[in-house]
Protein backbone atom coordinates (compact mmCIF):
# COMPACT_ATOMS: atom_id res chain seq x y z
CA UNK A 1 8.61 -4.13 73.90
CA UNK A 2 5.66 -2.24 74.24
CA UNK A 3 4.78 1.07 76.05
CA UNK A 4 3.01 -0.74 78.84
CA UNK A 5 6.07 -3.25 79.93
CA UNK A 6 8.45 0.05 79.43
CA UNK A 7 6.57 1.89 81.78
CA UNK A 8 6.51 -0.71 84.43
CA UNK A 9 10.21 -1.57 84.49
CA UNK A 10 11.30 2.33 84.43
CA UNK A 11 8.75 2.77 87.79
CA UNK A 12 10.57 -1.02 89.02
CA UNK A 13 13.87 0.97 88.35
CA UNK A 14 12.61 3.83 90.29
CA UNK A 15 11.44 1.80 93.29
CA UNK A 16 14.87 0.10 93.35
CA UNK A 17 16.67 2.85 93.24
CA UNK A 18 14.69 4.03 96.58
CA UNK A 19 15.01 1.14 98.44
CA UNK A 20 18.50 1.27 97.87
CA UNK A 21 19.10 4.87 98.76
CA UNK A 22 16.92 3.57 101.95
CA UNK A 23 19.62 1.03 103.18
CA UNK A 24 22.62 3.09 102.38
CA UNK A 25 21.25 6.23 104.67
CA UNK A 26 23.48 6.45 107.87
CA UNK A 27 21.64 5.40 110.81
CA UNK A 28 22.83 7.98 112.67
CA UNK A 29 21.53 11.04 110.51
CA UNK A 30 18.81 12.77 112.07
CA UNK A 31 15.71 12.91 110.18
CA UNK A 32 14.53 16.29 108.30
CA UNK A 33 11.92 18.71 109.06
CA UNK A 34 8.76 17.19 106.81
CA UNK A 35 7.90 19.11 103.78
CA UNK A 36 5.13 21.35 104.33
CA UNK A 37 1.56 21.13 102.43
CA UNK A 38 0.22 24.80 101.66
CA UNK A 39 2.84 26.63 103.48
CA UNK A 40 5.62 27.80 102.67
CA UNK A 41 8.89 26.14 104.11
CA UNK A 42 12.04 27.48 105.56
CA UNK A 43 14.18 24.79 104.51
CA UNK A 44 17.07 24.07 101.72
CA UNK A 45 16.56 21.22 99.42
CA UNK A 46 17.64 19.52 96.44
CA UNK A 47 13.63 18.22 95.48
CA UNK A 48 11.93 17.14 92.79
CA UNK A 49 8.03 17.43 92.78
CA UNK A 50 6.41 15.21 89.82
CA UNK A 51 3.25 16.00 90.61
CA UNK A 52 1.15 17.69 93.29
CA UNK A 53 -2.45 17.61 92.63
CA UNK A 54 -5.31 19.32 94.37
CA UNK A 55 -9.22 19.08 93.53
CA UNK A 56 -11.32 21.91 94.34
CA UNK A 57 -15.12 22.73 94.33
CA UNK A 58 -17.37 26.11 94.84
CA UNK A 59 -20.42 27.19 93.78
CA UNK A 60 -18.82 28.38 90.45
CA UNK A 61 -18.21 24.48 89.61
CA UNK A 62 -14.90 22.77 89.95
CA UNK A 63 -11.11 22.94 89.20
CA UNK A 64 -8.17 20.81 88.85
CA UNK A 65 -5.10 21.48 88.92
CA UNK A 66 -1.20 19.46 88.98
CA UNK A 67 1.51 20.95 89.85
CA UNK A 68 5.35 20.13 89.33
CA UNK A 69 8.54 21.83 90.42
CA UNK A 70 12.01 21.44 91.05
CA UNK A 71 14.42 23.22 93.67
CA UNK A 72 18.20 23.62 93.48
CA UNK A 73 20.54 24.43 96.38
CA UNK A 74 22.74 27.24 95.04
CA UNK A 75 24.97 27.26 98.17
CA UNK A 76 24.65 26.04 102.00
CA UNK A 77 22.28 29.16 102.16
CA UNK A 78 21.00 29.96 98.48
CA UNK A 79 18.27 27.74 96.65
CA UNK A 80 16.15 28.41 93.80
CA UNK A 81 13.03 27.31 92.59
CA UNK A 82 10.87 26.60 89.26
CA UNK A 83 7.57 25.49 89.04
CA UNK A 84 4.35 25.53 87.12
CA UNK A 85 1.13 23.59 87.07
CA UNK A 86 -1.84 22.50 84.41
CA UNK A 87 -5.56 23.82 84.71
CA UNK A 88 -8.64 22.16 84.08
CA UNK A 89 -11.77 24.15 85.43
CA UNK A 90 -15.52 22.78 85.05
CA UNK A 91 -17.70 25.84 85.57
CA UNK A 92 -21.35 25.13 86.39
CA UNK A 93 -22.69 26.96 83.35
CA UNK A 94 -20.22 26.25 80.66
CA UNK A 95 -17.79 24.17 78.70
CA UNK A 96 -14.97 23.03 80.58
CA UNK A 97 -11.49 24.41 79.59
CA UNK A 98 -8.58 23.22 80.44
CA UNK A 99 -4.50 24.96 79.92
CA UNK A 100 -1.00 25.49 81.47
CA UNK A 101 -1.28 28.01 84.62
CA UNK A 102 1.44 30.46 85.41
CA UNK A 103 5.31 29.42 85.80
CA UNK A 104 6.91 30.14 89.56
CA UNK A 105 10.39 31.56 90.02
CA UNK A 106 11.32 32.12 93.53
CA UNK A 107 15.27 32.61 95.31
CA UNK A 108 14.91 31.50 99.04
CA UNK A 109 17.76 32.74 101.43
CA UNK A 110 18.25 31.39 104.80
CA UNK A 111 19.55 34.21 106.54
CA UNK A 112 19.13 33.10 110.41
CA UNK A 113 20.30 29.11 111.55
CA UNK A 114 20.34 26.82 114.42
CA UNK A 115 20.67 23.43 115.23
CA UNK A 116 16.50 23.33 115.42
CA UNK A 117 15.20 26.60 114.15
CA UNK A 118 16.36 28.43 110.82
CA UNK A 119 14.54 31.68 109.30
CA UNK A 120 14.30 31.75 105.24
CA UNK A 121 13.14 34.93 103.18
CA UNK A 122 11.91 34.13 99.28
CA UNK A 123 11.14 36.87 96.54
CA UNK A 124 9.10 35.09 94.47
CA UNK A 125 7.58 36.10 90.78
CA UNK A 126 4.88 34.40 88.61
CA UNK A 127 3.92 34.91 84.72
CA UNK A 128 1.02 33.16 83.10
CA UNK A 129 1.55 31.00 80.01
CA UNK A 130 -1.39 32.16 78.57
CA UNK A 131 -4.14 35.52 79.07
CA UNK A 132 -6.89 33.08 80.03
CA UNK A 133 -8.13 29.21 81.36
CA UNK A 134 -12.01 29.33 81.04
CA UNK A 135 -13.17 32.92 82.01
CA UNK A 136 -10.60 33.39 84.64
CA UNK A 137 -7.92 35.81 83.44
CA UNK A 138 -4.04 35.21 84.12
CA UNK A 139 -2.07 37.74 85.39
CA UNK A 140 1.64 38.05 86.61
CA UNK A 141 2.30 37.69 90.55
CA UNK A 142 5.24 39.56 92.42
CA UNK A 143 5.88 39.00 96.14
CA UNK A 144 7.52 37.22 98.77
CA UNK A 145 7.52 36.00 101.92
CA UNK A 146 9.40 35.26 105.32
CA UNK A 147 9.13 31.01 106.18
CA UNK A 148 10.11 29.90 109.67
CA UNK A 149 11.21 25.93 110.82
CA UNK A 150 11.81 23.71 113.66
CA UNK A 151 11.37 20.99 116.19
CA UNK A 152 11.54 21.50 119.94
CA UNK A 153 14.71 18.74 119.69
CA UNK A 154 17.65 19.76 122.60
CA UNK A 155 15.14 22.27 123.92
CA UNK A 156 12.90 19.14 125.52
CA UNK A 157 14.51 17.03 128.46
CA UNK A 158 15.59 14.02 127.19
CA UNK A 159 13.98 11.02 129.35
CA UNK A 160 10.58 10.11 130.87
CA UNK A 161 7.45 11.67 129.10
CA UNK A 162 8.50 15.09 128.37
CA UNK A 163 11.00 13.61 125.72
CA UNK A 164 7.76 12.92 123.64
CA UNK A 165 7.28 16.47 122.90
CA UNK A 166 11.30 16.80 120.87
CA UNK A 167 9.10 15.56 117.90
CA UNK A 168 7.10 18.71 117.88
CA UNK A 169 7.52 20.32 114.63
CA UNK A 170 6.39 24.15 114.49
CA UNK A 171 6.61 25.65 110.71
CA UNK A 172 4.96 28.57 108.99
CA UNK A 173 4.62 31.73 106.67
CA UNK A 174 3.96 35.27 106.30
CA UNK A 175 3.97 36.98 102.88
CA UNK A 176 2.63 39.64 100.30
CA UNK A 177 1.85 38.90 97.16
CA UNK A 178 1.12 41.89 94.21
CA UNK A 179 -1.23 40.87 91.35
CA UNK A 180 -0.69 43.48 87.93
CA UNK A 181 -3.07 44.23 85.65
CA UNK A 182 -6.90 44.69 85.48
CA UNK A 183 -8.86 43.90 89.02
CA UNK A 184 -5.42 43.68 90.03
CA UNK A 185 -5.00 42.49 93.92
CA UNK A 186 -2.74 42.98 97.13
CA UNK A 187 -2.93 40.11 99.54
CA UNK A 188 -1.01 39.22 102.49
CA UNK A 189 -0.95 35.64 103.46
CA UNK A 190 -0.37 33.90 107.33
CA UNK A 191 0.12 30.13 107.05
CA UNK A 192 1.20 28.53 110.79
CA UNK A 193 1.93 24.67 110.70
CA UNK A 194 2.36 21.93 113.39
CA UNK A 195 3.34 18.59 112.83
CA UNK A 196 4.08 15.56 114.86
CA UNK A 197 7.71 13.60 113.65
CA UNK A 198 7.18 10.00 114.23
CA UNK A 199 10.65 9.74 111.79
CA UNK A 200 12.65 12.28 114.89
CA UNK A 201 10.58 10.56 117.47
CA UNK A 202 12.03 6.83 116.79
CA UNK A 203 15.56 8.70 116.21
CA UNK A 204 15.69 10.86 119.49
CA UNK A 205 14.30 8.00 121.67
CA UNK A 206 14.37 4.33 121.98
CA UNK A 207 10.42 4.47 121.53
CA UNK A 208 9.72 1.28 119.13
CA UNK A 209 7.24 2.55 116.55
CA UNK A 210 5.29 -0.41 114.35
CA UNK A 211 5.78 0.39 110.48
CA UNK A 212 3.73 2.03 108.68
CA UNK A 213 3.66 4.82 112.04
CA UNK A 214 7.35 5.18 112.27
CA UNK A 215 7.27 7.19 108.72
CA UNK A 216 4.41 9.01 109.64
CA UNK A 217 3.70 13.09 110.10
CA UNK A 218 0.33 13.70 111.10
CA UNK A 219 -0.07 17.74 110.57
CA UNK A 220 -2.30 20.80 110.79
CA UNK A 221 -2.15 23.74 109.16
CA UNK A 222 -4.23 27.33 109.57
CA UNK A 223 -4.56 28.88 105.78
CA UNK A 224 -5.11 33.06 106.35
CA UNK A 225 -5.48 35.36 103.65
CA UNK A 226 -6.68 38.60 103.34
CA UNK A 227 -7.34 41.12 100.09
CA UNK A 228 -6.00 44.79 101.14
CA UNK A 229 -7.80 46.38 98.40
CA UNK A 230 -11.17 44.97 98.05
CA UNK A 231 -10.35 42.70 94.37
CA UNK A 232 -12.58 39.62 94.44
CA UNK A 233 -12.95 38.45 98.07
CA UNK A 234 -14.08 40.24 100.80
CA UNK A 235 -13.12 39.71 104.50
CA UNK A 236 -10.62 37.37 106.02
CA UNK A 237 -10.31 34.24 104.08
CA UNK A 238 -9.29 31.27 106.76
CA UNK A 239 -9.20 27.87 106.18
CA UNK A 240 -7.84 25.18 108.51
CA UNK A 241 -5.57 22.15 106.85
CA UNK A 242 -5.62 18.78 108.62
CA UNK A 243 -3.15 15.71 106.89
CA UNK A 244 -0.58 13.40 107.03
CA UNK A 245 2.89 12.44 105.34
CA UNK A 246 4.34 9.57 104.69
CA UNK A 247 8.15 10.64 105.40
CA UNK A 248 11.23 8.12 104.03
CA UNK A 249 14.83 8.95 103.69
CA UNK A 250 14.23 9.58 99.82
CA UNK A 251 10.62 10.48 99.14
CA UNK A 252 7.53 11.98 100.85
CA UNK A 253 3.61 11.51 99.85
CA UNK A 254 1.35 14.00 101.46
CA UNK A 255 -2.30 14.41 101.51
CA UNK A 256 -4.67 17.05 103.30
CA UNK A 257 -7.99 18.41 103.04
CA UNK A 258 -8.78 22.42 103.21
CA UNK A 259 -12.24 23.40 105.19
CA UNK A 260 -13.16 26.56 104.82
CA UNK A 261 -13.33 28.32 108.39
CA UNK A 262 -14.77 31.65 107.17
CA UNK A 263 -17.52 32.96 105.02
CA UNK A 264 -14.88 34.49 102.86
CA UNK A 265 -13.33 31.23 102.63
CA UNK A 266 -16.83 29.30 101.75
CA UNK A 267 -17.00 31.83 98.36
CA UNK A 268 -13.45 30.72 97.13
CA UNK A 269 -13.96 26.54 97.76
CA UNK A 270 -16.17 24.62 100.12
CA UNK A 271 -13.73 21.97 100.06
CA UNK A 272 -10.38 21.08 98.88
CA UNK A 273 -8.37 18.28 98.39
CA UNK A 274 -4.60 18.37 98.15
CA UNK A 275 -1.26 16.21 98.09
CA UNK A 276 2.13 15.83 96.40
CA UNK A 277 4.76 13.66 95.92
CA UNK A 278 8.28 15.12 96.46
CA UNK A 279 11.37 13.01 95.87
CA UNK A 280 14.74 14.14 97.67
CA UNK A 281 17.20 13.98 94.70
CA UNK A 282 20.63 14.31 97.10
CA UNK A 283 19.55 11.36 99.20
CA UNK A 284 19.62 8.92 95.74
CA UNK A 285 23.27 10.04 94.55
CA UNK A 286 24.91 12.89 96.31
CA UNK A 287 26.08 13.81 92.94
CA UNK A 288 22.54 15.70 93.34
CA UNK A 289 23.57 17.54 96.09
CA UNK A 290 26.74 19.62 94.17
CA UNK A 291 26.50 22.89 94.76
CA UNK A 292 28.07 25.92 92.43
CA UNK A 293 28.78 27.86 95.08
């Protein structure tokens, strides 16, 4: 058998195994919150992310880069998370280089939850797998962050228009993150998200959505940043983050594009790309969704 015909029935596997997963959901399970894009979310998950890929390009030239993680529920409240990415960076005037960027470990705790709304905080750390990709030095990261989640859901009347509104999905972020070493950086970070459920929206009404629209999450995000000590960007970095998701019971593809609001913004990428593809590892076997404690 070659490599070719292996590779094809191990992805027919995989799409079997998600159409199954599809039809044994309960019908009566209300959809989750979709998976945010740049933001940071506030929810608890059992996830695998193969890849997440985003394309980037400034006056300096352009970048690459692929990212993959994994997060682990701990407990009904405690998850943690690992993840890393690869590099490849094409400056304008020079060879292009191309490495491993720095590994993520971050512990979220959901320490405030309602039926619709739940508050998360995450310390999160990052250490670079090697000193430098191109002429951009890695350094080690230390922060974290309060995320925030929820639909309007049972705060919307449930009949005539107003009902529409219960798929309204209001997300978001506020951190600090620590940079150490030389031309080290403080930054604090602001990333507010709404999204539009057409998953909740078919499950909280009897609206009749046509496939593909039924599994659709058109979004927006606002991107702030801002340097509190000068480092390599002046001013108020801002960029706004229109895209959409694809939501199913096992699996979500997402896909935005970042445009730079600010002038700040225009110096670190005039335009961005970015997506991912997350599969939800509890909602193929439940076996995933053990927890130690």
């Amino acid at each position: 058998m070659t490599r070719g015909q292996c590779t094809s029935r191990a992805l027919g596997a995989l799409i079997l195994a998600l159409t199954v997963a599809n039809v044994a959901r309960p019908s009566d399970e209300p959809p989750d919150l979709m998976q945010t894009l740049i933001a940071q979310d506030a929810t608890l998950n059992n996830n695998l992310t193969p890849i997440e890929p985003r394309w980037q390009r400034n006056s300096q030239g352009r970048t690459l880069e692929l990212g993959f993680g994994v997060e682990k529920m701990l407990s009904t409240t405690f998850e943690i998370e690992i993840g890393g990415q690869w590099e490849s960076m094409s400056p304008r005037d020079g060879p292009a280089r191309a490495g491993f960027g720095n590994v993520e470990l971050a512990l979220k705790y959901v320490f405030l939850q309602r039926s619709d709304f739940q508050i998360a905080f995450e310390p999160q750390l990052d250490f670079p797998t090697s000193s430098h990709i191109a002429d951009e030095p890695m350094q080690v990261h230390a922060g974290g962050f309060f995320s925030w989640g929820g639909r309007l859901g049972s705060g919307v009347v449930e009949h005539g228009w107003p009902s529409f509104l219960r798929a309204i999905e209001l997300q978001g972020d506020l951190g600090f993150s620590h940079a150490f070493g030389s031309g080290h950086s403080d930054e604090v970070f602001f990333d507010p998200v709404v999204d539009y459920s057409m998953p909740y929206l078919a499950y909280a009404t009897d609206t009749r959505i046509p496939w593909p629209l039924k599994k659709l999450c058109p979004f927006s995000e606002l991107n702030f940043s801002q340097s509190l000590d000068g480092g390599d960007q002046h001013g108020l970095s801002l960029f706004v983050t229109p895209g959409v998701a694809y939501l199913t019971e096992t699996y979500q593809l997402t896909v935005g594009v970042q445009v730079p609001v600010t002038h700040a913004a225009v110096q670190s990428s005039q335009v961005s790309l970015v997506g991912s593809a997350m599969i939800f590892l509890d909602k193929l076997s439940p076996r995933f969704g053990w927890t130690p404690f």
